[in-house]
Structures are given as structure tokens and as C-alpha cells.
Protein backbone atom coordinates (compact mmCIF):
# COMPACT_ATOMS: atom_id res chain seq x y z
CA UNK A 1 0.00 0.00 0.00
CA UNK A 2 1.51 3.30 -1.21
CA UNK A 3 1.18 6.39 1.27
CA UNK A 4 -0.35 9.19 0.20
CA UNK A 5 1.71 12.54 -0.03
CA UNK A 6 0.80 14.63 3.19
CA UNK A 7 -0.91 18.51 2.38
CA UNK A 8 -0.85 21.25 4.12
CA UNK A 9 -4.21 22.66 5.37
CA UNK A 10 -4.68 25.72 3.13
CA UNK A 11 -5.14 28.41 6.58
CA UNK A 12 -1.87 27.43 6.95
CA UNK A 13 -0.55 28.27 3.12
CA UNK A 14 -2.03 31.35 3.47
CA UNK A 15 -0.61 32.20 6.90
CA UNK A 16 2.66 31.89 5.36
CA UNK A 17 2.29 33.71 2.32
CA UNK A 18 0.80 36.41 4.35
CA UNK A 19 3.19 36.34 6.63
CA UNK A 20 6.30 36.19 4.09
CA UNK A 21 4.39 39.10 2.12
CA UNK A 22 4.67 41.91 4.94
CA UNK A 23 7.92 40.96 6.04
CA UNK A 24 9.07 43.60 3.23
CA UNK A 25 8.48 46.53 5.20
CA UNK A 26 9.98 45.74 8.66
CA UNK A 27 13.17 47.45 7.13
CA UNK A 28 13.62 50.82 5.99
CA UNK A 29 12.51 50.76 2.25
CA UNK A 30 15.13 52.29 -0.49
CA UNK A 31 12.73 55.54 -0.53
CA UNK A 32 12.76 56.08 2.80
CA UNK A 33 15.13 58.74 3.98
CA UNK A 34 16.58 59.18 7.91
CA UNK A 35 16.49 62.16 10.40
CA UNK A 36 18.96 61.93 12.81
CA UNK A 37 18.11 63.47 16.57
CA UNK A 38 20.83 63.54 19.67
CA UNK A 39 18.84 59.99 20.78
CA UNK A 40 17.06 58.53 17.67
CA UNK A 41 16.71 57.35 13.97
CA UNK A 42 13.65 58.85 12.56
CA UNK A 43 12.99 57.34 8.85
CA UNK A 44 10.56 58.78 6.74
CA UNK A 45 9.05 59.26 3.19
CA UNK A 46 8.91 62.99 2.49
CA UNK A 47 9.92 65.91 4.04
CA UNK A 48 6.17 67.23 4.37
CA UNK A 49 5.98 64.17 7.05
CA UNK A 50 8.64 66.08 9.35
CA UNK A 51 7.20 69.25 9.17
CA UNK A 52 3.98 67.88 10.09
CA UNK A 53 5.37 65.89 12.69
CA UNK A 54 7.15 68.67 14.35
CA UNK A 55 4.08 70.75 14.39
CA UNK A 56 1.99 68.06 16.00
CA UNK A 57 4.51 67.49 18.92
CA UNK A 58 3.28 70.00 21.43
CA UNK A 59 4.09 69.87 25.05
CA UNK A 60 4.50 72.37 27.38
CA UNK A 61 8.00 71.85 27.90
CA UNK A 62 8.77 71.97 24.45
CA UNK A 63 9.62 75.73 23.87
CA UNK A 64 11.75 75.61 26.68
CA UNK A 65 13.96 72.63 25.59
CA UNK A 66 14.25 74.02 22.20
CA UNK A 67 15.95 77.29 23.93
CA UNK A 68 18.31 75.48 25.86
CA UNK A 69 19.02 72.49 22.72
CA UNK A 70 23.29 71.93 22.43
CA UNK A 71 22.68 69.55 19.74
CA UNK A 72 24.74 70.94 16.35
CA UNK A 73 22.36 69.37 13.70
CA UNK A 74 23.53 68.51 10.11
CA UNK A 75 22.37 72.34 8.26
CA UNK A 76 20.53 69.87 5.76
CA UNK A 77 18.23 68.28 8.29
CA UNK A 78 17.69 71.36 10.28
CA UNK A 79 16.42 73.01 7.01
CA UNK A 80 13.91 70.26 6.65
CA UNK A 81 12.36 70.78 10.36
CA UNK A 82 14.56 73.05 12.17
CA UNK A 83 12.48 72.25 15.75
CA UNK A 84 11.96 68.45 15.46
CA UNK A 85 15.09 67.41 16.80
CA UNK A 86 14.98 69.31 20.00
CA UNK A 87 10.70 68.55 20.53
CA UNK A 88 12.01 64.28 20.46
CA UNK A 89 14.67 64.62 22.56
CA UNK A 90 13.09 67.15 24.97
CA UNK A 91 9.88 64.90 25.18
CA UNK A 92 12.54 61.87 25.90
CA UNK A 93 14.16 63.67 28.32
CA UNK A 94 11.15 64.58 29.90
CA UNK A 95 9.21 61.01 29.86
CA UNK A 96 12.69 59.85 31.54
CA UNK A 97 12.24 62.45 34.06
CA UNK A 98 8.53 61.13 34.92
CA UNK A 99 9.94 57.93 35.00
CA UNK A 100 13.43 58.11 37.03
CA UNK A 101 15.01 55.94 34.35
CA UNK A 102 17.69 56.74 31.68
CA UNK A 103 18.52 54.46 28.72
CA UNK A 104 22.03 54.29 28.07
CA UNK A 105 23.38 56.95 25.22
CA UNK A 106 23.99 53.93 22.76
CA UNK A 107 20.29 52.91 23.16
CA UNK A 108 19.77 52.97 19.86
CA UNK A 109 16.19 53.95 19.06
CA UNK A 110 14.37 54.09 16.06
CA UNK A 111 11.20 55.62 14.90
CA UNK A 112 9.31 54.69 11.83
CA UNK A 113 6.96 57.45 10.81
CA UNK A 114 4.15 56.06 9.03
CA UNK A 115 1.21 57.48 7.42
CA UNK A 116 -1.92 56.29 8.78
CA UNK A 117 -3.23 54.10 11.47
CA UNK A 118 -3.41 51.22 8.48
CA UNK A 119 0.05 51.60 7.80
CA UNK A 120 0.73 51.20 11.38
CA UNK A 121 -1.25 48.05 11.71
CA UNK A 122 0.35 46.24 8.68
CA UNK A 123 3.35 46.78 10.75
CA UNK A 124 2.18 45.24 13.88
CA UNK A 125 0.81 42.29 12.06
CA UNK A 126 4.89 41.29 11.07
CA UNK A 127 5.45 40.99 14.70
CA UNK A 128 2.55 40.14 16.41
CA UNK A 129 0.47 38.19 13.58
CA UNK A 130 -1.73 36.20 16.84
CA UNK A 131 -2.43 39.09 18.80
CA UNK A 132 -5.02 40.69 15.96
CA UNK A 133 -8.42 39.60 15.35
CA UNK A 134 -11.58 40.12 12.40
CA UNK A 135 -10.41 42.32 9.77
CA UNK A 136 -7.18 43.51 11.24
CA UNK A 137 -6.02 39.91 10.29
CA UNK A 138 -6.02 40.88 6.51
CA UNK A 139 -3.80 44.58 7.56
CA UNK A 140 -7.35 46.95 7.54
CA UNK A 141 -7.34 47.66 11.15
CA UNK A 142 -6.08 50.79 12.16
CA UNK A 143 -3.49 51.16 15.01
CA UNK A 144 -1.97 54.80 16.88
CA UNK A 145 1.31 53.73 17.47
CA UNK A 146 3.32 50.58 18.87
CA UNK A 147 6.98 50.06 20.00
CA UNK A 148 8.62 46.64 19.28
CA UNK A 149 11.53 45.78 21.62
CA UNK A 150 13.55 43.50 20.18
CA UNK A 151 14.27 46.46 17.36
CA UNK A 152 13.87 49.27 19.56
CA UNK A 153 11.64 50.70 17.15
CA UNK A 154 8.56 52.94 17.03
CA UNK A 155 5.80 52.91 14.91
CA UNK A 156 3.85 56.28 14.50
CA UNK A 157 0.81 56.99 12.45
CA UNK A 158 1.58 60.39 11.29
CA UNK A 159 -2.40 60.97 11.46
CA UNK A 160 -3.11 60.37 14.40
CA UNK A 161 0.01 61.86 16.26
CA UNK A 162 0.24 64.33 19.11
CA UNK A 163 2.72 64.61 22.48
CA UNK A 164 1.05 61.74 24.60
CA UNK A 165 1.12 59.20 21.67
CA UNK A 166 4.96 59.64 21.19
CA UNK A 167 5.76 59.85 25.02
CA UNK A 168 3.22 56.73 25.52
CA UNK A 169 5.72 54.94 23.23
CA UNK A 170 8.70 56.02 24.39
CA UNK A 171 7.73 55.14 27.45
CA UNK A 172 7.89 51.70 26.34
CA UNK A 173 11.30 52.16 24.88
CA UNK A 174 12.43 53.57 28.46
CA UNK A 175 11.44 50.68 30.25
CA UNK A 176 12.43 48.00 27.82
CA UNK A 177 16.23 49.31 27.55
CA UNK A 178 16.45 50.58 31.49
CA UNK A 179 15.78 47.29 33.04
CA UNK A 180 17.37 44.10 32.89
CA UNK A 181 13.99 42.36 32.72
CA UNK A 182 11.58 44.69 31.50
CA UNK A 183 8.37 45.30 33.01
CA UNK A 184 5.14 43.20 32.46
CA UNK A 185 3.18 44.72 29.52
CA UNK A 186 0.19 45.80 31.73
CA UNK A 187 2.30 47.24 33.79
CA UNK A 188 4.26 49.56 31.49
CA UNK A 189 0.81 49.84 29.35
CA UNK A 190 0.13 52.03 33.65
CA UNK A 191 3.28 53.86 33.26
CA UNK A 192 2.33 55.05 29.61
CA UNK A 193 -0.73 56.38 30.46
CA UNK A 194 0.55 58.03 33.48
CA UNK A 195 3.62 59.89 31.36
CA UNK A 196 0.70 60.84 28.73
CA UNK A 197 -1.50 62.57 31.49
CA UNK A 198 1.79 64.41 32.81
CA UNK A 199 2.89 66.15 30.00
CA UNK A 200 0.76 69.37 30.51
């Protein structure tokens, strides 16, 4: 008797191709281009994005911080958003100041600013492909923002940004890189709300 050649069930197959289809974008694409801050690796698509970005960070710290920013920026970036460096290192400075922790210099963040909230899901689907359910399995969810440890990366809908998004995140980032073993995720999930309502 001859054995028949084993198949794979077909939710499989198509688990795999889906999941071998978005793992394209979890590096920076050839069109993306990099702004470089005093503490992170901001990649992005136009220069529009930055501007936009820089006008949606508002905190009330941020004026201040720009006064008092050392950083000597490449004259190239600094045309492109002359504020943006100083408003993502000020609000990193400050969400380590709520939290009493400082990541180490050679932390190595990276921020990934995205265009919308679908963008941002399509991205969280690469790395967490089980934690979605209903449509957001096929990448038409929507999603604010998520950080991903293991690449020290953020993921930003440029839509939906303001202040308390980004310092939710980088909240995230804070804890992750300050602890040996970070924090459980409801716990830091506590912390990143608490940073958010402290800004103001």
C-alpha cells in the first residue's frame, strides 16, 4: 500500500504567504530617507511628514527645551524641520524624568513614521500576527502607534500623532532598555498612560 503525499491545510498556506508578504516593510525601504536626533533614527518618506510631525509634537516643555538644545544638527536636516530634533529629545528627556530611568546613550532607538493608522497596523501584524483579530487579520485595522523591543523601534501613524502618543511609546522604549527584565506589559501599558497625562 503506497502512502499518500501529506498537504498542508490551506489556513496554513495562506498564513505563510501572508506572513512572508509583509515581512518587506519591517526594514527601511530604499525611498525612505533618515532624520537623525541627539537619541534617535527617525525614517521617513517625504519631508512634508517632518514638518507635520514637528508641528503636532506639542508639550509644554517643548519651547523651553528648544531654547536650551546643544545639539549641532547637520544644516541639511535642520532646514527640513529646524524644531523636530529638539521637541524628540526634549519629550525623551522629559518622559525619563517622569519615570526616574535613563537608557544608556547607545540605546539605539528608532522611529518609523508612518502614514496612517493602516500603515501602522500592517506593521504590527509582522510581529505580532496572533495578537489581531476580524479584519485587522487581513492589515485593515487601524493602530496609533506601537513600539517593538527586540528592534527598539517605534511605529507612528503620522495621522493620528500628538505629544502623549509619542511619550506613551517612548515610554515603552524607556522601560524596555532601562531594566534588565523589563516590566510586564500591563504594567508599562500604567506607566504610559501616566507619562501621557503628565505632559501638561
Amino acid at each position: 500500500m503506497q502512502s499518500q503525499p501529506r498537504q498542508l491545510p490551506l489556513a496554513w498556506v495562506c498564513g505563510l504567504f501572508l506572513g512572508l508578504s509583509l515581512l518587506a516593510p519591517i526594514h527601511p525601504a530604499p525611498a525612505q530617507q533618515i532624520f537623525q536626533t541627539q537619541s534617535a533614527t527617525i525614517y521617513y518618506e517625504d519631508p512634508a511628514s517632518l514638518r507635520e510631525m514637528e508641528h503636532r509634537l506639542r508639550f509644554s516643555q517643548a519651547e523651553k527645551f528648544s531654547q536650551s538644545y546643544f545639539y549641532t544638527q547637520d544644516p541639511v536636516q535642520a532646514a527640513l524641520s529646524p524644531g523636530l530634533a529638539a521637541k524628540v529629545d526634549g519629550l525623551l528627556a522629559k518622559v525619563c524624568l517622569l519615570l526616574n530611568r535613563w537608557p544608556k546613550k547607545s540605546a539605539g532607538l528608532r522611529i518609523f513614521l508612518l502614514k496612517d493608522g493602516r500603515q501602522v497596523q500592517q506593521r504590527h501584524l509582522v510581529f505580532q500576527p496572533y495578537q489581531n483579530s476580524g479584519p485587522s487579520w487581513f492589515g485593515y485595522g487601524s493602530m496609533e502607534a506601537f513600539y517593538e523591543p527586540r528592534s527598539r523601534s517605534i511605529f507612528l501613524s503620522l495621522q493620528d500623532l500628538h505629544a502623549g502618543i509619542l511619550a506613551h511609546e517612548l515610554t515603552h522604549f524607556v522601560l524596555c532598555v532601562s531594566f534588565a527584565v523589563p516590566p510586564p506589559a500591563a504594567l508599562q501599558e500604567e506607566w504610559g498612560r501616566y507619562v501621557e497625562s503628565s505632559l501638561n
